[in-house]
C-alpha atoms as a PDB file:
ATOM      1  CA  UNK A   1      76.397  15.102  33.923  1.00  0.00           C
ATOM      2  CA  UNK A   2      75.825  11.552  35.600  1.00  0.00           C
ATOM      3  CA  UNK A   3      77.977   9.230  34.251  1.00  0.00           C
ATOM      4  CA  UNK A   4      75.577   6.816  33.763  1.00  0.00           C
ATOM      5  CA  UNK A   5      73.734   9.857  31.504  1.00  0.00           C
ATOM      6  CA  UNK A   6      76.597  10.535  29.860  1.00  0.00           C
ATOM      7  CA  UNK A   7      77.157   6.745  28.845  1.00  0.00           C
ATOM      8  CA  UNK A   8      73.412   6.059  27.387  1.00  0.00           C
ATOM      9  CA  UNK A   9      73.907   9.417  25.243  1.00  0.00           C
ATOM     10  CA  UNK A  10      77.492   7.873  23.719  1.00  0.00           C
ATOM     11  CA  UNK A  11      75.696   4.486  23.571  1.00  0.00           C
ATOM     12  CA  UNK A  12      72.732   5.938  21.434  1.00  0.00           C
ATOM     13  CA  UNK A  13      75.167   8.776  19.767  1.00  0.00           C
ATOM     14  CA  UNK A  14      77.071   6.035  18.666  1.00  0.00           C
ATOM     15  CA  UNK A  15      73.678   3.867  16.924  1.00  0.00           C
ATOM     16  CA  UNK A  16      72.639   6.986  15.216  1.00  0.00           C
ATOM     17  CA  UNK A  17      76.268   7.263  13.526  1.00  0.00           C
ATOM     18  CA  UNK A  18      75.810   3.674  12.620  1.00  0.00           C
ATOM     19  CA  UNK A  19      72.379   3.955  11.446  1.00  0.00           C
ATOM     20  CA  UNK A  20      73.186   7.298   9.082  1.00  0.00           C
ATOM     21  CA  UNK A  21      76.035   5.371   7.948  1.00  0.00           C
ATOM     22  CA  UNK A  22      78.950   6.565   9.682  1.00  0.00           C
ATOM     23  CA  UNK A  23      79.538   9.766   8.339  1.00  0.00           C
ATOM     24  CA  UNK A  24      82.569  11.448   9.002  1.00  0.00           C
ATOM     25  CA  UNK A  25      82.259  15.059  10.927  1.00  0.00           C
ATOM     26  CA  UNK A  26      78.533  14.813  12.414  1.00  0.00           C
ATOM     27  CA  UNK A  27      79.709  13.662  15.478  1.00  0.00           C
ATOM     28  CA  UNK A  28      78.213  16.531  17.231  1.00  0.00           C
ATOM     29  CA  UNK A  29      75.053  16.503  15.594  1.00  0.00           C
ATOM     30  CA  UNK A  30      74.674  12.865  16.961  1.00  0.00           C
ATOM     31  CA  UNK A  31      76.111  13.499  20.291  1.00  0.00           C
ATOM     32  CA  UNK A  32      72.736  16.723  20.396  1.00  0.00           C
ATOM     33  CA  UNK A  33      70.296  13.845  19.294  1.00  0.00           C
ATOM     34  CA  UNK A  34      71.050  11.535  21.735  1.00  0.00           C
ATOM     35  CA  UNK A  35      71.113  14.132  24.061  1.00  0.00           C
ATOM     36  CA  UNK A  36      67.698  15.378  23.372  1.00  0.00           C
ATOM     37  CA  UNK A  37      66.494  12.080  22.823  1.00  0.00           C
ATOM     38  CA  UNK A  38      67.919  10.801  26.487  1.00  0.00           C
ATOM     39  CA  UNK A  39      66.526  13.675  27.906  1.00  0.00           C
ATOM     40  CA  UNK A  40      63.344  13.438  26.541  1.00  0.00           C
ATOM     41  CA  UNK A  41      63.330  17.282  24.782  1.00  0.00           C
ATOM     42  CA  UNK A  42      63.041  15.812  21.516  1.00  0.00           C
ATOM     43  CA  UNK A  43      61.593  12.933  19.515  1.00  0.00           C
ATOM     44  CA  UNK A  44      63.945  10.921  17.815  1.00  0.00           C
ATOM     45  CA  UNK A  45      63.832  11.494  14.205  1.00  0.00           C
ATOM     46  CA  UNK A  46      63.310   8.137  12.801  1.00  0.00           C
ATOM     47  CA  UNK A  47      60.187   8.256  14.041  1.00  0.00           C
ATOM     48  CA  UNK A  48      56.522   8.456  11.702  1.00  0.00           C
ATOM     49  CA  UNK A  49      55.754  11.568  10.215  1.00  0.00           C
ATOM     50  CA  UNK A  50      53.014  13.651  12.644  1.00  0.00           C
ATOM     51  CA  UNK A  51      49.401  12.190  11.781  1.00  0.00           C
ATOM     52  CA  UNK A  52      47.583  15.202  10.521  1.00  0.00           C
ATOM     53  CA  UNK A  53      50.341  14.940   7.401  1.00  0.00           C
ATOM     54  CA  UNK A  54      50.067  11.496   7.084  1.00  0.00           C
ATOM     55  CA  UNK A  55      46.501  11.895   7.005  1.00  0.00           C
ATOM     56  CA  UNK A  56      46.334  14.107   3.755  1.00  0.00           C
ATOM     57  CA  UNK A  57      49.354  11.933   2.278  1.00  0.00           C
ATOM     58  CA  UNK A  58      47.154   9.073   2.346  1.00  0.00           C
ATOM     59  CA  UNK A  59      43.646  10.702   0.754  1.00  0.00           C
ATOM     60  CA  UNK A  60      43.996  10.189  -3.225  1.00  0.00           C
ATOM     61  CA  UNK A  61      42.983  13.812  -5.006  1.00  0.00           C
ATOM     62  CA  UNK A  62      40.370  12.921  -7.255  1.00  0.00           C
ATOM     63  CA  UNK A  63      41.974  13.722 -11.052  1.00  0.00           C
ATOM     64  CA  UNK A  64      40.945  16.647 -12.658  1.00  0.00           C
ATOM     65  CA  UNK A  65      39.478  16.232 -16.131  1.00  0.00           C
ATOM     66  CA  UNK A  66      41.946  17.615 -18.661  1.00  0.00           C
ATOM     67  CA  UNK A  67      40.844  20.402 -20.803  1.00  0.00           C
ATOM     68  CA  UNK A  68      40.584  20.198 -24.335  1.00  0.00           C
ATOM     69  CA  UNK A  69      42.675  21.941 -26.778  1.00  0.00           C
ATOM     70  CA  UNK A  70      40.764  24.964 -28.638  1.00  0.00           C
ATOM     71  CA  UNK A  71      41.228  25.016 -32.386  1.00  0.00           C
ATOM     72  CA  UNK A  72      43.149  27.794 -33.790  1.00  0.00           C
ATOM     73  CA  UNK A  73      41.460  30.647 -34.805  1.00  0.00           C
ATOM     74  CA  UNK A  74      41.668  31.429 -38.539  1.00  0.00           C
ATOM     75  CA  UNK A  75      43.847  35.232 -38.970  1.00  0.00           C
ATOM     76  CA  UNK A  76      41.401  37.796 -40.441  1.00  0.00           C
ATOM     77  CA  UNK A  77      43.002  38.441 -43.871  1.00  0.00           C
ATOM     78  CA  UNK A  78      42.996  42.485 -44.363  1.00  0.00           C
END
């Protein structure tokens, strides 16, 4: 590892553990997420949601109309 690499992943490591709120014990799960994200093999996760969800998030489902409660049916006296 370059050590120029190896200082912009502990640079950005570091900002995620800010941003998440400085967790204790996630270090490595930071340190692999500025890894990926440094190397380009991942998108960072802060990023939007993929369009084809945020697509059907934003269409409103048209309401159904409720059904109406059938009355009771009298008991057959026998």
């Amino acid at each position: 590892m370059t050590d120029d690499r190896q200082e912009r992943i502990r640079r950005r490591a570091h900002e995620i553990w800010e941003q998440a709120g400085r967790p204790e014990g996630a270090h490595m799960e930071h340190w692999d997420q500025a890894t990926a994200e440094i190397d380009g093999s991942a998108k960072p996760k802060a990023k939007a949601a993929p369009k084809k969800a945020a697509a059907k998030a934003a269409k409103p489902k048209a309401a159904k109309p409720a059904k109406a409660a059938k009355p009771a049916k009298p008991k057959a006296k026998g």
